[in-house]
N, C-alpha and C. Protein backbone atom coordinates (compact mmCIF):
# COMPACT_ATOMS: atom_id res chain seq x y z
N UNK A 1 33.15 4.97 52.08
CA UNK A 1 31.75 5.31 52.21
C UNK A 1 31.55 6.78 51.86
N UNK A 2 30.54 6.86 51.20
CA UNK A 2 30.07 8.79 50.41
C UNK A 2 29.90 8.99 51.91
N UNK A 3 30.34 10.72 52.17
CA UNK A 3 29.83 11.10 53.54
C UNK A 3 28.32 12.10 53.20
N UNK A 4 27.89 11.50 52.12
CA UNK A 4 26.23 11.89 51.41
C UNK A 4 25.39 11.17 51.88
N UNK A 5 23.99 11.33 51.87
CA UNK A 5 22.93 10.12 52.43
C UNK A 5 22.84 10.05 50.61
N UNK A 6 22.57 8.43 50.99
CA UNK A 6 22.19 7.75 49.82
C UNK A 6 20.32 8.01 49.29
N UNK A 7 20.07 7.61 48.19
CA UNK A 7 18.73 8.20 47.89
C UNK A 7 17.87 7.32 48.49
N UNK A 8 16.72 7.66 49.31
CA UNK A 8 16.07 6.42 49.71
C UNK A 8 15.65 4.99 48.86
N UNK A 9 15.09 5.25 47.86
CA UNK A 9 15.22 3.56 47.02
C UNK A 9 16.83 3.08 47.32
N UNK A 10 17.96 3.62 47.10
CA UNK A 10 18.88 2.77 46.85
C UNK A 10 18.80 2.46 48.50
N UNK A 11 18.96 3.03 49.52
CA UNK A 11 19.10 2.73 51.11
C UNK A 11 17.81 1.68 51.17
N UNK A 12 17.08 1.47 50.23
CA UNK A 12 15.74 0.32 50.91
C UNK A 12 16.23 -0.42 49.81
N UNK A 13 16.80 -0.77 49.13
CA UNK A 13 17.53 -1.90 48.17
C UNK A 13 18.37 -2.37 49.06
N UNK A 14 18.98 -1.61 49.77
CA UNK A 14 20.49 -1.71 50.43
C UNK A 14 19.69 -2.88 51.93
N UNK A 15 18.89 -2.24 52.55
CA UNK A 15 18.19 -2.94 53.43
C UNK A 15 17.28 -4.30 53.06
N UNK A 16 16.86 -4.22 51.34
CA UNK A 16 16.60 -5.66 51.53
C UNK A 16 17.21 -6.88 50.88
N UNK A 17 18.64 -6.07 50.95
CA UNK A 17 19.92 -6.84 50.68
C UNK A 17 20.31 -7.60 51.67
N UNK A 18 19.83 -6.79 52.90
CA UNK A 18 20.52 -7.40 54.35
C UNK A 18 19.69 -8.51 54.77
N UNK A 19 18.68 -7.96 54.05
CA UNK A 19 17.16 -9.32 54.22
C UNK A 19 17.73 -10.31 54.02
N UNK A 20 17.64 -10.35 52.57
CA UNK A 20 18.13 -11.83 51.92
C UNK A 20 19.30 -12.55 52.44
N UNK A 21 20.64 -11.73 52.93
CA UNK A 21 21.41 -12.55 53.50
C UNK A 21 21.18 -12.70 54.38
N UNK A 22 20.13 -12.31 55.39
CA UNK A 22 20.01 -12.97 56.68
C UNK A 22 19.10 -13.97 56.15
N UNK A 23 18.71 -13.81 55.44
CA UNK A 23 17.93 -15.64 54.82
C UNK A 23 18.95 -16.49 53.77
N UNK A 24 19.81 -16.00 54.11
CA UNK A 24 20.91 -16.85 53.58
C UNK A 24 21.04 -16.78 52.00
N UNK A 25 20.26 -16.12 51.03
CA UNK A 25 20.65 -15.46 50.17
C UNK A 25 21.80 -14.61 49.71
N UNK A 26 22.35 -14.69 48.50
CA UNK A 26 23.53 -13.85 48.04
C UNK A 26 22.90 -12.50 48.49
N UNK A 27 23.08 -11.47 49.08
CA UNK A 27 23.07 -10.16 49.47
C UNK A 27 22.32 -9.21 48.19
N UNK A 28 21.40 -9.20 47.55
CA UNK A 28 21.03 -8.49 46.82
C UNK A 28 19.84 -7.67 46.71
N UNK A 29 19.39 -6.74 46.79
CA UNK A 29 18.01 -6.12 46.69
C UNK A 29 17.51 -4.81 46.01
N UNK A 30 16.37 -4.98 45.72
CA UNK A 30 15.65 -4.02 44.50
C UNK A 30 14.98 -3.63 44.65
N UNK A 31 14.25 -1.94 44.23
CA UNK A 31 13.03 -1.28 44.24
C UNK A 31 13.07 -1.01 42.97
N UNK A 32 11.47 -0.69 42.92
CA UNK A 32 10.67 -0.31 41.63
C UNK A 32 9.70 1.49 42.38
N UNK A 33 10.40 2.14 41.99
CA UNK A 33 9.56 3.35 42.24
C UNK A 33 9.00 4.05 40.68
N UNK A 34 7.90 4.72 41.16
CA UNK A 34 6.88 5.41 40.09
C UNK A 34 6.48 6.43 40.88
N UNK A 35 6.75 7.77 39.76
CA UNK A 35 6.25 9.30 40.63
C UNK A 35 6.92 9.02 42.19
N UNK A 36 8.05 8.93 42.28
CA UNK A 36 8.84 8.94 43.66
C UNK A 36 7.73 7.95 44.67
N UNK A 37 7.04 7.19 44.30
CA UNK A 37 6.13 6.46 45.63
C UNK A 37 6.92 4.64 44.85
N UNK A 38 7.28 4.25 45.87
CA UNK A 38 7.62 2.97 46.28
C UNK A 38 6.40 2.18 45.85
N UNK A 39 7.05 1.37 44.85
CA UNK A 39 6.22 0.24 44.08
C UNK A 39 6.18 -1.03 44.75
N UNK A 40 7.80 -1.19 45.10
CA UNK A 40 7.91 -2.70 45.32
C UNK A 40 9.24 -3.37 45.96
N UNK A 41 9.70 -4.21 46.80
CA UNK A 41 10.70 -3.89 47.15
C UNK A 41 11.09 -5.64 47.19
N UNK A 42 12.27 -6.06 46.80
CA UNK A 42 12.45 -7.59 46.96
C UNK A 42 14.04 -7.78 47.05
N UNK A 43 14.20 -9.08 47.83
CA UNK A 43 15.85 -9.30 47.27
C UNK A 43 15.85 -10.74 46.63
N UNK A 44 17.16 -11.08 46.65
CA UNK A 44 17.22 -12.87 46.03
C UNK A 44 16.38 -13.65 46.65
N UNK A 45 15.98 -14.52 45.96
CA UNK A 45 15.46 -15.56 46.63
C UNK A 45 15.46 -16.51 46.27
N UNK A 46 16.61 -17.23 45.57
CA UNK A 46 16.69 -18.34 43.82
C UNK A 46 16.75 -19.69 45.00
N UNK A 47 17.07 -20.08 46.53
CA UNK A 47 17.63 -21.06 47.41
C UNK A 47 16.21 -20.64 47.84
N UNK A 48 15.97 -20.04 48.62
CA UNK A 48 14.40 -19.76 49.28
C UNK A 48 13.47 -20.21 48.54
N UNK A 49 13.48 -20.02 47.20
CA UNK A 49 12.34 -20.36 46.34
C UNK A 49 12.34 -21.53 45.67
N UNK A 50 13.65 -22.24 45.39
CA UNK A 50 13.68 -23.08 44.68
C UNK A 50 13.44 -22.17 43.15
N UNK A 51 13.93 -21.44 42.72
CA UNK A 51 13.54 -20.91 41.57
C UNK A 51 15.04 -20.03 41.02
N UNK A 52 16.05 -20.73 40.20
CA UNK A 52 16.94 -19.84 39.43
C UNK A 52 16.51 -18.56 38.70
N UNK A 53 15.68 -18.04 39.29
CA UNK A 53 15.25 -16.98 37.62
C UNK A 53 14.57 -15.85 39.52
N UNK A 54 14.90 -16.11 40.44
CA UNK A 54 14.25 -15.42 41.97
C UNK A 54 14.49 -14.47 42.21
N UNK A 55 15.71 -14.02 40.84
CA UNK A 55 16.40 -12.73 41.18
C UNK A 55 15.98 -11.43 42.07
N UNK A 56 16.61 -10.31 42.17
CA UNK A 56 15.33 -9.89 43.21
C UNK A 56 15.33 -8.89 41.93
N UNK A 57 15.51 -8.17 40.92
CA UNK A 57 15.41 -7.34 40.15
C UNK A 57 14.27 -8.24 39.63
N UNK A 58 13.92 -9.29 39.24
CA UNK A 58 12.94 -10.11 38.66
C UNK A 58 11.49 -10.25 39.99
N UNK A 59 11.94 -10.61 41.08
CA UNK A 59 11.15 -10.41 41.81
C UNK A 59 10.15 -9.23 42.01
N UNK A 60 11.36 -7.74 42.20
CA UNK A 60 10.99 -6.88 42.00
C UNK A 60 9.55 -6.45 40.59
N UNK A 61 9.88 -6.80 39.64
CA UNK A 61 9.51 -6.45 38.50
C UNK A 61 8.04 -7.05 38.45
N UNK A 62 7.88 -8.23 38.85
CA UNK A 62 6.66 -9.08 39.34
C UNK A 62 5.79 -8.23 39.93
N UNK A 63 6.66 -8.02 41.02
CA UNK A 63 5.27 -7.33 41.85
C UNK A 63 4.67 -5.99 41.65
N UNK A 64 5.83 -5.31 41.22
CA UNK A 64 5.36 -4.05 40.32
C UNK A 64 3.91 -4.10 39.58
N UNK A 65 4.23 -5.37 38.73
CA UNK A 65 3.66 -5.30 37.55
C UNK A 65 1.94 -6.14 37.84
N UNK A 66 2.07 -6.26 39.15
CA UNK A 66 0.97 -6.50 39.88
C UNK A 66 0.75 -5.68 40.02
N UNK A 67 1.18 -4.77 41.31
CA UNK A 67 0.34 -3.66 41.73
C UNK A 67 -0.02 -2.75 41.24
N UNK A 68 0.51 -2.52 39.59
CA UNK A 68 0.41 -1.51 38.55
C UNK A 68 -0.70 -2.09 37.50
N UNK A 69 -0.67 -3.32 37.51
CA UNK A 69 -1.71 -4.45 36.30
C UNK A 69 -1.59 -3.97 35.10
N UNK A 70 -0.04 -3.61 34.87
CA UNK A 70 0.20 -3.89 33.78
C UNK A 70 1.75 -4.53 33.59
N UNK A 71 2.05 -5.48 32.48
CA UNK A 71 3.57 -5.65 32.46
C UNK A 71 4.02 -4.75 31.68
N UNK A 72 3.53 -3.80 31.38
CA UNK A 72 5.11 -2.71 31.17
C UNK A 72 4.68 -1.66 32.27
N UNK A 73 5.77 -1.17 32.59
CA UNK A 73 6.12 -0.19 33.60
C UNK A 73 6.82 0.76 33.32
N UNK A 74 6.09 1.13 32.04
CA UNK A 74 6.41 2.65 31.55
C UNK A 74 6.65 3.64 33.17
N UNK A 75 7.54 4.38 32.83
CA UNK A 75 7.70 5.76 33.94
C UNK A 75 8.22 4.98 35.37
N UNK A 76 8.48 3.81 35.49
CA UNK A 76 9.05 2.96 36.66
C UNK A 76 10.47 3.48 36.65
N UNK A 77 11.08 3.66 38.02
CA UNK A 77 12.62 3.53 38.20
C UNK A 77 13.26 2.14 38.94
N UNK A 78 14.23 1.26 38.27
CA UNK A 78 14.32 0.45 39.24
C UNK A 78 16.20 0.52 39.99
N UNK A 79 15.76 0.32 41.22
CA UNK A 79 17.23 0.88 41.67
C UNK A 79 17.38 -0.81 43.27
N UNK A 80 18.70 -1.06 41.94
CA UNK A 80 19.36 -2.30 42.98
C UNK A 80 20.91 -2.36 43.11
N UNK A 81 20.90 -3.48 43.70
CA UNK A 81 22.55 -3.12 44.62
C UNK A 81 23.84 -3.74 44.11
N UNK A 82 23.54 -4.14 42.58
CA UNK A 82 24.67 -5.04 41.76
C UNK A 82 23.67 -4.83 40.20
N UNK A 83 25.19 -4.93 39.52
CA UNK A 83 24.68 -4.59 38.43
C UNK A 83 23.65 -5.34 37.59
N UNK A 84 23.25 -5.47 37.21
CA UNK A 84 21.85 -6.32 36.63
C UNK A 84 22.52 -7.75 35.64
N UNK A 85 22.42 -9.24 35.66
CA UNK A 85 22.67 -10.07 34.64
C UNK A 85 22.08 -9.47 33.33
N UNK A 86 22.47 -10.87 32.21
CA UNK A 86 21.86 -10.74 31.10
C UNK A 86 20.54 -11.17 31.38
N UNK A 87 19.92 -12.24 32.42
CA UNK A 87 18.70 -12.45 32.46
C UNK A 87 17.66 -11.08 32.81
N UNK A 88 18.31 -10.43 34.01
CA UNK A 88 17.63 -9.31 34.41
C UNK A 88 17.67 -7.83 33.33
N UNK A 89 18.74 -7.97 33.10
CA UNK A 89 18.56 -6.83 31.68
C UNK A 89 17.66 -7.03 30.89
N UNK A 90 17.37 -8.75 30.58
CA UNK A 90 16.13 -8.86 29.85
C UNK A 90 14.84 -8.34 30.23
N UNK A 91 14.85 -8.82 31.29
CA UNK A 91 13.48 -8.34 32.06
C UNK A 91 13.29 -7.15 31.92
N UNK A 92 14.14 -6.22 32.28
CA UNK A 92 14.32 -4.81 32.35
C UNK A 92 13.67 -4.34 30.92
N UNK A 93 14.14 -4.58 29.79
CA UNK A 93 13.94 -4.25 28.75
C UNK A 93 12.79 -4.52 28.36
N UNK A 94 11.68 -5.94 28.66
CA UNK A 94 10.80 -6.18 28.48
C UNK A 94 10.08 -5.47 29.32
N UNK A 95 10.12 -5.66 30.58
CA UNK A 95 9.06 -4.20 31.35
C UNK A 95 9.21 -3.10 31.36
N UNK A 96 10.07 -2.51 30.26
CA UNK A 96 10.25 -0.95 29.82
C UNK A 96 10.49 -0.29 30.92
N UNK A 97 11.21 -0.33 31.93
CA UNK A 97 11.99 0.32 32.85
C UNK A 97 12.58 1.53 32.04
N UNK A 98 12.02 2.69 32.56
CA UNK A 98 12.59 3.70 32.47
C UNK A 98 13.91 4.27 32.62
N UNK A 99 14.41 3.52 33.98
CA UNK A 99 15.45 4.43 34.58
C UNK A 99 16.30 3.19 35.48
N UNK A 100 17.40 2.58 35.22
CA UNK A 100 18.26 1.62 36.09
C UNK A 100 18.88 2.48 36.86
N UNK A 101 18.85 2.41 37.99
CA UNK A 101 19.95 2.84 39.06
C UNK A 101 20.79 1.64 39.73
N UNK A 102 22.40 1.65 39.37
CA UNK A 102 22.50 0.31 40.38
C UNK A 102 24.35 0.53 41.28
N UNK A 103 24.16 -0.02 42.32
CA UNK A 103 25.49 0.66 42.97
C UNK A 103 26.34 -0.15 42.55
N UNK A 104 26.57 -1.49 42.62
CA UNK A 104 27.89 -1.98 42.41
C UNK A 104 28.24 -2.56 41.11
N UNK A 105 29.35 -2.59 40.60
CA UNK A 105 29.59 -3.06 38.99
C UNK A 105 29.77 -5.04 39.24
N UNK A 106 29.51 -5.38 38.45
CA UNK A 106 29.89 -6.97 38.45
C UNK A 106 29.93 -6.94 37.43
N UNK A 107 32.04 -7.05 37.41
CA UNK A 107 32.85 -7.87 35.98
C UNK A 107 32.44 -9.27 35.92
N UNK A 108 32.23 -9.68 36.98
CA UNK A 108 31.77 -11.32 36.17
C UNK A 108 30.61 -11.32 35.61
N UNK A 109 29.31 -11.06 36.23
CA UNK A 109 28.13 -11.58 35.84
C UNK A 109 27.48 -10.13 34.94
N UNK A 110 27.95 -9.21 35.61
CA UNK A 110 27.14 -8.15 35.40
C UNK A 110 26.69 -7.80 33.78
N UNK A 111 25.86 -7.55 32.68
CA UNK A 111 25.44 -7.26 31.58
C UNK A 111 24.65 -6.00 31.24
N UNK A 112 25.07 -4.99 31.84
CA UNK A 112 25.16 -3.45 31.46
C UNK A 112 26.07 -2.78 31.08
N UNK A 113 27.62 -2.91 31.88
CA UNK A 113 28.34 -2.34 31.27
C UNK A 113 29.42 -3.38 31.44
N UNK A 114 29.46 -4.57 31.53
CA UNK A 114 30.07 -5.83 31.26
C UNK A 114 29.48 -6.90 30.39
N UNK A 115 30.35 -7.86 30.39
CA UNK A 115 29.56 -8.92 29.32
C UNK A 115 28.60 -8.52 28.51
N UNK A 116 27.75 -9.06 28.27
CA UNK A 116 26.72 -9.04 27.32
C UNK A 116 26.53 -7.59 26.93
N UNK A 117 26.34 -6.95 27.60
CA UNK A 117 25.72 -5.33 27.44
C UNK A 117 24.57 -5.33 26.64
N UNK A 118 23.87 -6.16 27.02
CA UNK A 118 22.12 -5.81 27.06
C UNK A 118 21.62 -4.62 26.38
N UNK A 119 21.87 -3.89 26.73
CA UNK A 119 21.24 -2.92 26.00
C UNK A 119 21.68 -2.02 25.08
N UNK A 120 22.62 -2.27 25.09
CA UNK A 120 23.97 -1.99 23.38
C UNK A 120 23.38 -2.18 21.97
N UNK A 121 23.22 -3.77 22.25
CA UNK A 121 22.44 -4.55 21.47
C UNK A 121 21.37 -4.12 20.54
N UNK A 122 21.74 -3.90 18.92
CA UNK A 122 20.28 -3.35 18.57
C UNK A 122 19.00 -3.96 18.35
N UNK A 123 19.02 -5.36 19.10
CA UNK A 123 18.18 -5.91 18.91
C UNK A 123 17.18 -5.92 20.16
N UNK A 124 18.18 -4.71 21.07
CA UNK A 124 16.95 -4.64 22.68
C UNK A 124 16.17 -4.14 22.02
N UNK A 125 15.18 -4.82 22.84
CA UNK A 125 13.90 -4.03 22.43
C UNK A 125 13.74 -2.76 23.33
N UNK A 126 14.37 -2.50 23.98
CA UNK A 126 14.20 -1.28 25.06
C UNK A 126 15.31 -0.48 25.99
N UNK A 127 15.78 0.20 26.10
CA UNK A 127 16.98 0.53 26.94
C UNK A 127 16.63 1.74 27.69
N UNK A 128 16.90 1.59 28.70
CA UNK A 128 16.49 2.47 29.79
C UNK A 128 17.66 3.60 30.15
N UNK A 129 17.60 4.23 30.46
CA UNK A 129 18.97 5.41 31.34
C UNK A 129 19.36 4.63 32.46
N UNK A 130 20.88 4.55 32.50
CA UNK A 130 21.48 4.15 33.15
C UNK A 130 22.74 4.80 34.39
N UNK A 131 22.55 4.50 35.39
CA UNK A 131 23.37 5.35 36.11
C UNK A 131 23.90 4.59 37.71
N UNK A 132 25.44 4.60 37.50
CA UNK A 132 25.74 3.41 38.19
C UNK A 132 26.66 4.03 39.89
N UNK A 133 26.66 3.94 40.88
CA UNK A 133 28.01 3.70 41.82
C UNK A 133 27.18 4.52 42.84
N UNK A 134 25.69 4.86 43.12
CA UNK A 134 25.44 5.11 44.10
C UNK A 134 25.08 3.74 45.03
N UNK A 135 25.83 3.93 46.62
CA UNK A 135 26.20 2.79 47.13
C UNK A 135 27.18 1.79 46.78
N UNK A 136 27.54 2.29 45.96
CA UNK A 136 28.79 1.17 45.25
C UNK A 136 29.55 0.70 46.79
N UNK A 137 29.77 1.70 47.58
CA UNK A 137 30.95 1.10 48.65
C UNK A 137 29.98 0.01 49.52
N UNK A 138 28.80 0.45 50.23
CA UNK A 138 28.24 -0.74 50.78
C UNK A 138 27.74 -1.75 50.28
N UNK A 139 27.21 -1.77 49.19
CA UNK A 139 26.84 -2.99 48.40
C UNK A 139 28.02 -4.00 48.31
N UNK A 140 29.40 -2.98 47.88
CA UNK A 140 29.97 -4.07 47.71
C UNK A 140 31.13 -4.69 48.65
N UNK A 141 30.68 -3.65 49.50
CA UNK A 141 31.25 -4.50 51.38
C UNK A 141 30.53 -5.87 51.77
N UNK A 142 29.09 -5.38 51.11
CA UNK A 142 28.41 -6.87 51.76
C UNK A 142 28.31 -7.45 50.87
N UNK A 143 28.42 -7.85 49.78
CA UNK A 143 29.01 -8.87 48.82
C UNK A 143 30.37 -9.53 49.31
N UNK A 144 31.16 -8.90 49.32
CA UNK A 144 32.62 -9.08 50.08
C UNK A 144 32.95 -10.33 51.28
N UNK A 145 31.59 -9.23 52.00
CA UNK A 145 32.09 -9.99 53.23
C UNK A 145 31.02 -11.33 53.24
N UNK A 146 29.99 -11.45 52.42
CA UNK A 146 29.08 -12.41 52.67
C UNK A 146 29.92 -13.96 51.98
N UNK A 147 30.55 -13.75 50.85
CA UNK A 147 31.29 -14.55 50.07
C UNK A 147 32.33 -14.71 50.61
N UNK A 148 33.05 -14.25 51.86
CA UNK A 148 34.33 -14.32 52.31
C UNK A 148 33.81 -14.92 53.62
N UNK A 149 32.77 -15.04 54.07
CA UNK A 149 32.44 -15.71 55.18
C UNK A 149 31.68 -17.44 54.58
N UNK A 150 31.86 -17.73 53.19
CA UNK A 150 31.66 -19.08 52.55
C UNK A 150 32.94 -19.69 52.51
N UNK A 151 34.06 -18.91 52.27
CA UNK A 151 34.74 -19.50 51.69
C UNK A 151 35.32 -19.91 52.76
């Protein structure tokens, strides 16, 4: 564990990580901040919702793009607690996310700086600044332990 305080978006990602697994969700959660004020805050919800695509980086991005009424989110930061899929990189790229912040790496799924690499690609339409491992240790304690208490 950093003996640093974490930045508040990533500590309210981190908290509605704890959400979702107490709703029995994979442990994941996301903010959307603009001009440092809190846009939007969501975690998984793909079993809650009945919806594969519930992600909470997707969730997230939704409601943003409500409370902003527009779908791009020029000048948005979005900061979550695993590294983003290829689905969510999409998203990302399509709502012109400024700025990814995300704490933990995922070699399996992850498509930023694994697999796919999303935004490598010269065919993204958009690539944001990227900057990865704040929270890395708790995010990926409770990944850990949430998947080790399935098995």
């Amino acid at each position: 564990m950093s003996r640093w305080p974490l930045p508040e978006p990533m500590q309210l990602a981190l908290d509605a990580a704890q959400a979702g697994e107490s709703a029995g969700e994979v442990p994941i959660g996301a903010v959307i901040v603009k001009g440092g004020r809190v846009i939007s805050v969501a975690h998984n919800q793909p079993r809650g919702l009945n919806d594969p695509t519930a992600h909470a980086e997707v969730l997230a991005i939704r409601a943003a793009a409500a409370v902003l009424g527009n779908e791009r989110l020029d000048g948005c930061e979005l900061w979550v607690t695993l590294e983003p899929c290829a689905m969510c990189a999409g998203a990302i790229a399509h709502a012109r996310i400024a700025k990814l912040y995300y704490a933990a790496a995922d070699a399996k799924g992850g498509a930023v700086e694994h697999g796919a690499r999303v935004f490598e690609h010269e065919q993204s339409l958009h690539r944001p600044e990227v900057y990865s491992g704040m929270g890395e240790d708790q995010a990926s304690a409770m990944l850990k332990a949430f998947f080790a208490a399935r098995r």
